[in-house]
C-alpha atoms as a PDB file:
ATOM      1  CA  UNK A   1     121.056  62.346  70.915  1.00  0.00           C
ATOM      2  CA  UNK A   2     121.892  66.163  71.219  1.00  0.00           C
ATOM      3  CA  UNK A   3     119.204  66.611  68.837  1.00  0.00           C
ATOM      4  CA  UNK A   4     116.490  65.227  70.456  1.00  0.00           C
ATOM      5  CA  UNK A   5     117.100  67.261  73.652  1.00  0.00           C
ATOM      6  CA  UNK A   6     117.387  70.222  71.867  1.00  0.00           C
ATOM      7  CA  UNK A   7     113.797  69.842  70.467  1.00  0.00           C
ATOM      8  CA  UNK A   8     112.560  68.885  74.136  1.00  0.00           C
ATOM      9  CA  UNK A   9     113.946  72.501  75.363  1.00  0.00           C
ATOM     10  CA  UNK A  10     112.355  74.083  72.483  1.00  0.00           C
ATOM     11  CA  UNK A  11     108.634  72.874  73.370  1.00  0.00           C
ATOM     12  CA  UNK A  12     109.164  73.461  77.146  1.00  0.00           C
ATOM     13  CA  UNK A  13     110.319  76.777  77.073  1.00  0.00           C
ATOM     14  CA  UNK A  14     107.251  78.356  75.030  1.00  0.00           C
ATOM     15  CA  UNK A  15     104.111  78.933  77.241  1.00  0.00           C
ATOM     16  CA  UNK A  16     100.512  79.056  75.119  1.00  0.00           C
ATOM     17  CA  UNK A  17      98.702  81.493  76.753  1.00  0.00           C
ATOM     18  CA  UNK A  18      95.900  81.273  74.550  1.00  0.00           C
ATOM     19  CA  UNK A  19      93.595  78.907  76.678  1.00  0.00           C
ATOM     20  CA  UNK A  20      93.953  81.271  79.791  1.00  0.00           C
ATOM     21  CA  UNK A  21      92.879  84.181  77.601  1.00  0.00           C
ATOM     22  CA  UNK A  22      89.980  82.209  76.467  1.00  0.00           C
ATOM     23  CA  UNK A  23      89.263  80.960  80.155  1.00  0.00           C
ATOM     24  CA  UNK A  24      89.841  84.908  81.473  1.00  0.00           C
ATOM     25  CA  UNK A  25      87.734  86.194  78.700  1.00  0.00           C
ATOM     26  CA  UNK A  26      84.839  83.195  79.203  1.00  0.00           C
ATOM     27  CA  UNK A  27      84.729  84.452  83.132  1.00  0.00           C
ATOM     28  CA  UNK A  28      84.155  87.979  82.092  1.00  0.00           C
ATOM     29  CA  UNK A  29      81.798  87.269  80.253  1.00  0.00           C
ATOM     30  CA  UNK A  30      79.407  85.711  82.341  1.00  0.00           C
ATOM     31  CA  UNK A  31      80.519  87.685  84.907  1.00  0.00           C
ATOM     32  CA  UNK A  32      78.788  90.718  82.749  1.00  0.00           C
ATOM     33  CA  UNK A  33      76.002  89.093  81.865  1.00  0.00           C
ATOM     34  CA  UNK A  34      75.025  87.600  85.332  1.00  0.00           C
ATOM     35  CA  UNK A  35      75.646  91.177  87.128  1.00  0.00           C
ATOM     36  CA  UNK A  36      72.736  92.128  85.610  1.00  0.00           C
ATOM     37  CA  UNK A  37      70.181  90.273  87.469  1.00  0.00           C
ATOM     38  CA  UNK A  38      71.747  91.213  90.467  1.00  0.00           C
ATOM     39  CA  UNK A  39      69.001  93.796  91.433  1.00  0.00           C
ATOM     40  CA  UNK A  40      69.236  95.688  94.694  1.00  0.00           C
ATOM     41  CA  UNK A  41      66.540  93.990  97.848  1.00  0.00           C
ATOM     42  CA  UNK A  42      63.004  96.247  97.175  1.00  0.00           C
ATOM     43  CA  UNK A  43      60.219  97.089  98.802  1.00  0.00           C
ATOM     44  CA  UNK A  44      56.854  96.244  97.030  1.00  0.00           C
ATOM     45  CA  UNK A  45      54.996  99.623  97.598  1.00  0.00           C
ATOM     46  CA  UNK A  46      52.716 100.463  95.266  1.00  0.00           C
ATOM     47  CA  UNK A  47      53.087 104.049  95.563  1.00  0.00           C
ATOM     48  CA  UNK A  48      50.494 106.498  94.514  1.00  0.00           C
ATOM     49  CA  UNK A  49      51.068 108.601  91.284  1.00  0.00           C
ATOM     50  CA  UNK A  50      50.726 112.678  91.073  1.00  0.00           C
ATOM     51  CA  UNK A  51      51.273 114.965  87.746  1.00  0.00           C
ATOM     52  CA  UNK A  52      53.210 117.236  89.586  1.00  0.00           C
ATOM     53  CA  UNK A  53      55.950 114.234  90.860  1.00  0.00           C
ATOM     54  CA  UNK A  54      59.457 115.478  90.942  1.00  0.00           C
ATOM     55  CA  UNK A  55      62.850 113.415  91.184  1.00  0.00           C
ATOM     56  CA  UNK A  56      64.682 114.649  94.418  1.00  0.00           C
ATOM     57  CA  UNK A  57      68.316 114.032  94.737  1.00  0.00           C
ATOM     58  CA  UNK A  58      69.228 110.804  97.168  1.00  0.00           C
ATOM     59  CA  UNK A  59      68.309 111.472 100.499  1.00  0.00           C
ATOM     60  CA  UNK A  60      70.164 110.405 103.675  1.00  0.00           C
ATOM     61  CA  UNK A  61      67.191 108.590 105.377  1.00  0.00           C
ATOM     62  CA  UNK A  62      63.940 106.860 103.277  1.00  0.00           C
ATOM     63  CA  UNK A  63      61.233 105.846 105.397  1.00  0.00           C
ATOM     64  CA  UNK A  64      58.510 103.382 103.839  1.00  0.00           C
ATOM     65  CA  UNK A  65      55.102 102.239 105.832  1.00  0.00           C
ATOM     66  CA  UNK A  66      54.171  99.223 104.037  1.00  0.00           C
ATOM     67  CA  UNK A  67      50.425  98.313 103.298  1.00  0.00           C
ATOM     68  CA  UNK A  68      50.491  95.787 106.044  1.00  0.00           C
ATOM     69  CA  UNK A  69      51.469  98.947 108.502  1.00  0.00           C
ATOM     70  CA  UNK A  70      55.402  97.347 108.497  1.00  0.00           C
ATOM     71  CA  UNK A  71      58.021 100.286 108.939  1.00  0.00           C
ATOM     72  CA  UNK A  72      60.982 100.229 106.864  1.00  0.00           C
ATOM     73  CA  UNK A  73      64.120 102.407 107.165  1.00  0.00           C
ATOM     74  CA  UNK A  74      66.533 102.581 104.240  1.00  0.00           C
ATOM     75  CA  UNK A  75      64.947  99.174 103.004  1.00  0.00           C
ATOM     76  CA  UNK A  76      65.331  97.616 106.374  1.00  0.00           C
ATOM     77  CA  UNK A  77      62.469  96.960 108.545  1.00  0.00           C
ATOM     78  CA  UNK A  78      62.360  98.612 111.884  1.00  0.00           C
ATOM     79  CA  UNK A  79      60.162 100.161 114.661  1.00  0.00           C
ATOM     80  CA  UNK A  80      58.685 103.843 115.630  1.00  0.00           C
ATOM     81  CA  UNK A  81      61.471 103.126 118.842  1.00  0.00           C
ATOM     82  CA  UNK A  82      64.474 102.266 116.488  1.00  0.00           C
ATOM     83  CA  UNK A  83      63.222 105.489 114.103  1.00  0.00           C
ATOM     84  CA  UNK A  84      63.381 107.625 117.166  1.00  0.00           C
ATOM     85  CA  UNK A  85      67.270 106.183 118.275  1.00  0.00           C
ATOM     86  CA  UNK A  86      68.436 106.017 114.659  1.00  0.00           C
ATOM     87  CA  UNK A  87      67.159 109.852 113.413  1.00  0.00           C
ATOM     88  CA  UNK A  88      68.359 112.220 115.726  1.00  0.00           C
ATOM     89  CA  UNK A  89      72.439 110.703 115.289  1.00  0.00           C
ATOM     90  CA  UNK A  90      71.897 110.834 111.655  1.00  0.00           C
ATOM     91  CA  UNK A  91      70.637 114.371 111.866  1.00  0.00           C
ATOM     92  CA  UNK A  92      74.006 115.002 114.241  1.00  0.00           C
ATOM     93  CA  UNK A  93      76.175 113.433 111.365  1.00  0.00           C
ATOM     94  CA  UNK A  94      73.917 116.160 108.604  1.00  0.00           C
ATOM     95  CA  UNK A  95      72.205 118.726 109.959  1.00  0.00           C
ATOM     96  CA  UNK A  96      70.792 119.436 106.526  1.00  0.00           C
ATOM     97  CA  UNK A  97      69.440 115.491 106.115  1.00  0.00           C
ATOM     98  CA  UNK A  98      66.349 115.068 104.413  1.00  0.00           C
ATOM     99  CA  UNK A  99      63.774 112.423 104.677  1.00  0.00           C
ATOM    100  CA  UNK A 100      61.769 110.905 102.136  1.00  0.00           C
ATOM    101  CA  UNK A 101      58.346 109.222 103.291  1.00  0.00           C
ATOM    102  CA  UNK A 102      56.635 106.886 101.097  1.00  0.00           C
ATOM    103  CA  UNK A 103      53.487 104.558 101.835  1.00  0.00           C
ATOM    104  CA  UNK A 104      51.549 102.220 100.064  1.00  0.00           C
ATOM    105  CA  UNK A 105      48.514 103.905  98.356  1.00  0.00           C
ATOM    106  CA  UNK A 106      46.216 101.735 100.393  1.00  0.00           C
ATOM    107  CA  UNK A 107      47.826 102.796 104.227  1.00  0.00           C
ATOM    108  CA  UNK A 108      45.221 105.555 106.364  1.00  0.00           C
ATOM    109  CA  UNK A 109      45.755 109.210 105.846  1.00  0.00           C
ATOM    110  CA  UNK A 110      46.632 109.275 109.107  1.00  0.00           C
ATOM    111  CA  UNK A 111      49.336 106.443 109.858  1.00  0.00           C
ATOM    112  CA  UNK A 112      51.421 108.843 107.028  1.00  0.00           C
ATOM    113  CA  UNK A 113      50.660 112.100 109.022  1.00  0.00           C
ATOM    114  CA  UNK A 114      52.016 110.075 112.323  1.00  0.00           C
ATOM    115  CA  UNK A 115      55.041 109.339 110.668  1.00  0.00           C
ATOM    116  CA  UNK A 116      55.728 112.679 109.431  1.00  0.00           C
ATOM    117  CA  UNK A 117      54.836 113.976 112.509  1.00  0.00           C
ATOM    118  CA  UNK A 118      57.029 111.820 114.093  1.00  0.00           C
ATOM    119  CA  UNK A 119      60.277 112.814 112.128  1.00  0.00           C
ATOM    120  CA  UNK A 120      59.172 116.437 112.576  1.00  0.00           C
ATOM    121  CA  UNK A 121      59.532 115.655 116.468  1.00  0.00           C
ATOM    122  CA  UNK A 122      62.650 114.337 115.894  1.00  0.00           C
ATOM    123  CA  UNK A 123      64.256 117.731 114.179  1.00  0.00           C
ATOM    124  CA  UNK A 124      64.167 116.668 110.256  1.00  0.00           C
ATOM    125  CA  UNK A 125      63.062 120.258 108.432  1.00  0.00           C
ATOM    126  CA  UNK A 126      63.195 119.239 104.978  1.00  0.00           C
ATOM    127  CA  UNK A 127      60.984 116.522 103.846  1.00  0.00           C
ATOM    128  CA  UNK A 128      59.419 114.666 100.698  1.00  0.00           C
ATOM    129  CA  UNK A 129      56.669 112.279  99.893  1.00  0.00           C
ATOM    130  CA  UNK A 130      57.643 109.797  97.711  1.00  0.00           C
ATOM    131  CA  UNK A 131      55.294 109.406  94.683  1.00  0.00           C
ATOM    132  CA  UNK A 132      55.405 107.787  91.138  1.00  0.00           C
ATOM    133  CA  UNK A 133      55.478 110.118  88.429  1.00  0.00           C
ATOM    134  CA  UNK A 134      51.644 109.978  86.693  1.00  0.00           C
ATOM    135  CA  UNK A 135      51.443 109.833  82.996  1.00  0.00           C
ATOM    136  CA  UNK A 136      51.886 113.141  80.591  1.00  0.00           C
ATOM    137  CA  UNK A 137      47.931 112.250  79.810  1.00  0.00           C
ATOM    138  CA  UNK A 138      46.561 114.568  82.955  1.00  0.00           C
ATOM    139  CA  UNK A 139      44.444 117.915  82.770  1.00  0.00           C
ATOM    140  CA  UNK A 140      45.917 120.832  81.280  1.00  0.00           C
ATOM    141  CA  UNK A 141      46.674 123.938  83.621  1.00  0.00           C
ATOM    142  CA  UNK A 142      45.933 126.476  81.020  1.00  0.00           C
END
């Protein structure tokens, strides 16, 4: 009878941690694979292209007019009256902020030059028009 209890203790006391490895490891995994496709909310602008495009550095403050005239400020749609609350704190917080304009190739000239005119108004020196970068394939400036 002692021998039979002895071989109960013996399987009780060893853990297998083998199927929580797998189970920790299977998680991960998807977890990996599914972050992925986790892509950050956009904007569908299609933006006009230039040779001369440059990369800037992140900006504090991106301001998109879509093609349907909608306003968006750092991805979130808003109003000339909520641009006009929301700028001057943010310049307050950064008195070096920059703002980076983009519109839709097919918005008016001049809806783009109100904007920029408008975040002039508002104090913001340094600006940027957002562009995509145009193929290597453009005229030479030799």
């Amino acid at each position: 009878m002692q021998g039979t209890e002895q071989e109960e203790e013996d399987i009780i006391s060893s853990i297998n941690v083998t199927p929580l490895v797998d189970i920790t490891l299977v998680l991960l995994i998807i977890f990996m694979v599914t972050a992925t496709f986790i892509l950050a909310p956009s904007i569908k602008v299609s933006l006009p292209k230039a040779y001369t495009g440059e990369s800037t550095p992140v900006s504090s403050i991106a301001i998109i007019l879509g093609k349907e005239g909608k306003l968006f400020l750092n991805g979130k749609p808003t109003t000339e009256q909520a641009l006009m609350a929301v700028i001057p704190s943010a310049l307050r917080k950064d008195p070096s902020l920059q703002a980076i304009i983009g519109a839709d190739k097919d918005v008016r000239h001049g809806e783009v030059i109100h904007i920029i005119d408008l975040v002039r108004r508002l104090g913001v020196t340094r600006f940027a028009i957002n562009v995509e970068k145009a193929p290597d394939e453009g005229p030479s400036t030799k």
